[in-house]
Protein backbone atom coordinates (compact mmCIF):
# COMPACT_ATOMS: atom_id res chain seq x y z
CA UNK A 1 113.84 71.71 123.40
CA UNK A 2 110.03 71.63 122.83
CA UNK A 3 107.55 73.64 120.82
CA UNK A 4 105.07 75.83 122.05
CA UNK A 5 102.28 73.09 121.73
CA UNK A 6 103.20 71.28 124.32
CA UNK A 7 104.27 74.34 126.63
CA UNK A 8 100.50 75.65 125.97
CA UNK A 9 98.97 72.33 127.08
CA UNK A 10 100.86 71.94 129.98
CA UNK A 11 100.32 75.11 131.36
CA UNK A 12 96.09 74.83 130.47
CA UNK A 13 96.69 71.39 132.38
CA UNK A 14 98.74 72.61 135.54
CA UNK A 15 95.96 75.44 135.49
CA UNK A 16 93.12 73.19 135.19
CA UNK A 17 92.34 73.08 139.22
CA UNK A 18 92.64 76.31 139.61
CA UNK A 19 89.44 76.73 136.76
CA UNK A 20 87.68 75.01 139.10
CA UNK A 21 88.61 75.89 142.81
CA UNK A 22 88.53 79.20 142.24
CA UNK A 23 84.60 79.96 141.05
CA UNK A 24 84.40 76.83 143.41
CA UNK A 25 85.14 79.01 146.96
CA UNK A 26 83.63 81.94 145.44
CA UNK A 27 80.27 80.40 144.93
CA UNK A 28 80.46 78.93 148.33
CA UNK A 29 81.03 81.65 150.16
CA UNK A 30 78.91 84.73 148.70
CA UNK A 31 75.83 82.76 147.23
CA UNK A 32 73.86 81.82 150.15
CA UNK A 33 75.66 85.07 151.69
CA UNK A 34 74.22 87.03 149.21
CA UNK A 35 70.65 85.46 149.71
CA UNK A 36 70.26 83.45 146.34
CA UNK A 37 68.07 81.19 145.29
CA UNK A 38 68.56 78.27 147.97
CA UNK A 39 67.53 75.69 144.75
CA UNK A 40 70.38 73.41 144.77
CA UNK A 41 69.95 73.08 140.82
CA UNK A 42 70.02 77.13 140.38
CA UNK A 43 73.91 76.56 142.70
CA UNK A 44 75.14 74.21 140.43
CA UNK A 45 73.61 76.12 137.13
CA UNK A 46 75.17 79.22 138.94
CA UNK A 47 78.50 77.48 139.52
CA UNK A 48 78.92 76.33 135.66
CA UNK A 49 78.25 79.61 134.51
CA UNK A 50 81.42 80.85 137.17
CA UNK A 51 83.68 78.19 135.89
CA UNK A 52 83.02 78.83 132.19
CA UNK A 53 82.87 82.73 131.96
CA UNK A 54 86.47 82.33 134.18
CA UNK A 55 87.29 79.91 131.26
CA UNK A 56 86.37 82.07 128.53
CA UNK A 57 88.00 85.09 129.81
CA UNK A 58 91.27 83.15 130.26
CA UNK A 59 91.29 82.27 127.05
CA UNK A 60 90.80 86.13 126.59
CA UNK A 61 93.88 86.84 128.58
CA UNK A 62 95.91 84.07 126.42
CA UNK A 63 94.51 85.29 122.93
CA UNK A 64 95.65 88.77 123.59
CA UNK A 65 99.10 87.64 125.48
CA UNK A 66 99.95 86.04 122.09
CA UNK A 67 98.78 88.91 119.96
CA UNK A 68 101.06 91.40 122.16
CA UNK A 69 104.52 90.69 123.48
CA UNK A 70 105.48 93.53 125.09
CA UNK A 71 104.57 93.35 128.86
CA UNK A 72 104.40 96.49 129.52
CA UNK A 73 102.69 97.26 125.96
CA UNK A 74 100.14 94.84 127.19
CA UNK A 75 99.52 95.94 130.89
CA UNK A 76 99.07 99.30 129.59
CA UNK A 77 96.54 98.25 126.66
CA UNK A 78 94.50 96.12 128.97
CA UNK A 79 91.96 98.57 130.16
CA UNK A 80 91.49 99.94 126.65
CA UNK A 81 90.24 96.32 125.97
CA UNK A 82 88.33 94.84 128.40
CA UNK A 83 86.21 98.56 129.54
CA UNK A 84 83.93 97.98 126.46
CA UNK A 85 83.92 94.34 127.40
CA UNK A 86 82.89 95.44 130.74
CA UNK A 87 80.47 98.09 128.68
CA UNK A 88 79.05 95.99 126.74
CA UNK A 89 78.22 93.45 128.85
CA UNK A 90 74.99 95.08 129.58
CA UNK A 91 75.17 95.49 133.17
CA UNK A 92 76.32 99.25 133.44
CA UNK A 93 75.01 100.21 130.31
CA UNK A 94 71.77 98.56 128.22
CA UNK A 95 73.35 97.54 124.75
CA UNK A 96 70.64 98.74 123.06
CA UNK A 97 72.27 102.27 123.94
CA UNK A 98 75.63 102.24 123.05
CA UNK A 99 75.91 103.27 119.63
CA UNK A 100 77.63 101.70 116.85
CA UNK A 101 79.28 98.95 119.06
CA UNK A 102 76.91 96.90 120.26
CA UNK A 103 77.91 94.06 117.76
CA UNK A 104 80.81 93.81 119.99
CA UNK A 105 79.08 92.44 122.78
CA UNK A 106 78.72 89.08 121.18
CA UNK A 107 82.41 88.31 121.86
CA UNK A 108 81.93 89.79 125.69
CA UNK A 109 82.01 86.60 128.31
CA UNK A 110 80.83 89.50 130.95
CA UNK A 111 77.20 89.34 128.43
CA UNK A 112 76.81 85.82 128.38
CA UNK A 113 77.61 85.19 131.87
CA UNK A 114 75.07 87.74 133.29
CA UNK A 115 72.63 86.55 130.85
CA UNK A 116 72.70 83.04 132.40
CA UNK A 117 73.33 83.90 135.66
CA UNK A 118 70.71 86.12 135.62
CA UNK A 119 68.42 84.13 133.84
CA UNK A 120 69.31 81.22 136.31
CA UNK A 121 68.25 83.77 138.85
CA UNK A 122 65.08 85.55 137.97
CA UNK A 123 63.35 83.20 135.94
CA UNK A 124 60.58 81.40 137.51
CA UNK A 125 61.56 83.18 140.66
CA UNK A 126 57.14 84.18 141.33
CA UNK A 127 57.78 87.45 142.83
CA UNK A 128 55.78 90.15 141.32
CA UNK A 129 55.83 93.98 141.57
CA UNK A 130 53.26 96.16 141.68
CA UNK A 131 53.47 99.96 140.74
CA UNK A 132 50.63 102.55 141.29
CA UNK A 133 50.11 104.83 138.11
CA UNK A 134 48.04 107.76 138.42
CA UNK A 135 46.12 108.16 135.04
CA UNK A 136 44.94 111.43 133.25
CA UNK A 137 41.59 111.11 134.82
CA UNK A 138 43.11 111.06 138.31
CA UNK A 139 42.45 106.94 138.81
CA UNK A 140 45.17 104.80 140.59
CA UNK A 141 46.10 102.57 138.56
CA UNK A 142 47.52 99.28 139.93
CA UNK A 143 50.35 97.78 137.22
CA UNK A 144 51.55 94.07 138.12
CA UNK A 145 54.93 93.19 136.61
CA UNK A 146 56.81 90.03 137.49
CA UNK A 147 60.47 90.42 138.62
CA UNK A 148 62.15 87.99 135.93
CA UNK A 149 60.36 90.34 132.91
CA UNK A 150 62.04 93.50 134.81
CA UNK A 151 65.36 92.39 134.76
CA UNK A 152 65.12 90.95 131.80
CA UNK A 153 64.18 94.29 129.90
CA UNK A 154 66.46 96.03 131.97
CA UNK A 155 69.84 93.88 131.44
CA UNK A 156 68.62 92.94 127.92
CA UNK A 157 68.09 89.26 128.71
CA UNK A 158 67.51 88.02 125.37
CA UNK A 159 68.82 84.07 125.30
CA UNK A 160 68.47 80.82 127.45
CA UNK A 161 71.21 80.06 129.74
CA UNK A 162 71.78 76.85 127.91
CA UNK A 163 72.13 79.20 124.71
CA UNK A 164 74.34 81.71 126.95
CA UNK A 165 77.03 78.62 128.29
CA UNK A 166 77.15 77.05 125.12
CA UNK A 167 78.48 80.73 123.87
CA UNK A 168 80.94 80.97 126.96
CA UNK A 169 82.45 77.71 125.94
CA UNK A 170 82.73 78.63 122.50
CA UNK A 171 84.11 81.65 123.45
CA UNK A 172 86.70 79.70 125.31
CA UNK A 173 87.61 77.20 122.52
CA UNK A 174 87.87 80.20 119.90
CA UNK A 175 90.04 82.16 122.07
C-alpha cells in the first residue's frame, strides 16, 4: 500500500481550498457587516490573519489526532484542551491574571490571531476617548486616551501583527 507520508500530504493538499474559501466567505460577509475598517489593506491584513490562525489550529487538530487514537477518547478530551487555549488567548481573561499558566499562551493561535487582528484594527484607527475624573479637590478632570492604547492594555496587545502571523505560521509548521 502506501505510508502515512503520502496519505498526510494528500489529505493537507485535497484540504488546501478549503484553508482558503472558508476564512475567504467569512471575511466577506461579516467584515463590512460588522462595520470594520473599510481600508482595503486592513481586509486583506484581516483576511491573512483568518487563513493562518484556521491553519494553525488545524495543525492543532492533526497534532493531537496523532497523539490520541481513540475517537471517543479524543472527542471527550477536546474541551479539556482547547478551554485554556480559548483562556489564554486573552480575550475572556487578561493573561496577566491567570496564574501559573500564562506561559501557555505562547502556543495559543486564539493569542496571536487577536493580537493581529486587533492590532490590524485599532492601530492608527485616530479615535480618542475622553473620560471625566473628578479629583480630590472637586475639579473635573478631562483624561484623553486613544482607542488603539485601550485595547491594547486591555487584550494585552504586546507584538506587531507581522510578529503575531509569523507565530501563527510557525505554529502551523510545528504542529
Amino acid at each position: 500500500l502506501y505510508s502515512v507520508s503520502p496519505y498526510f500530504f494528500a489529505k493537507i493538499l485535497s484540504e488546501l481550498p478549503f484553508f482558503f474559501l472558508l476564512p475567504l466567505s467569512g471575511a466577506l460577509l461579516y467584515y463590512h457587516g460588522c462595520g470594520l475598517n473599510d481600508d482595503p489593506d486592513k481586509f486583506f491584513i484581516y483576511l491573512l490573519t483568518l487563513i493562518l490562525t484556521y491553519f494553525a489550529g488545524s495543525g492543532y487538530g492533526i497534532f493531537l489526532g496523532s497523539l490520541i487514537s481513540d475517537r471517543k477518547v479524543l472527542v471527550t478530551l477536546l474541551p479539556i484542551l482547547n478551554v485554556p487555549m480559548m483562556l489564554l488567548s486573552g480575550y475572556f481573561v487578561k493573561i496577566e491574571n491567570v496564574v501559573g499558566l500564562g506561559y501557555l499562551s505562547y502556543i495559543s493561535c486564539l493569542k496571536w490571531g487577536l493580537n493581529a487582528a486587533a492590532v490590524n484594527e485599532f492601530k492608527d484607527l485616530g479615535i480618542e476617548i475622553t473620560t471625566q475624573v473628578i479629583g480630590s479637590n472637586g475639579q473635573v478632570i478631562h483624561l484623553k486616551e486613544d482607542i488603539y492604547e485601550i485595547v491594547k492594555e486591555q487584550f494585552s496587545l504586546d507584538y506587531s501583527i507581522t510578529a503575531s502571523l509569523a507565530v501563527l505560521g510557525g505554529l502551523y509548521l510545528f504542529f
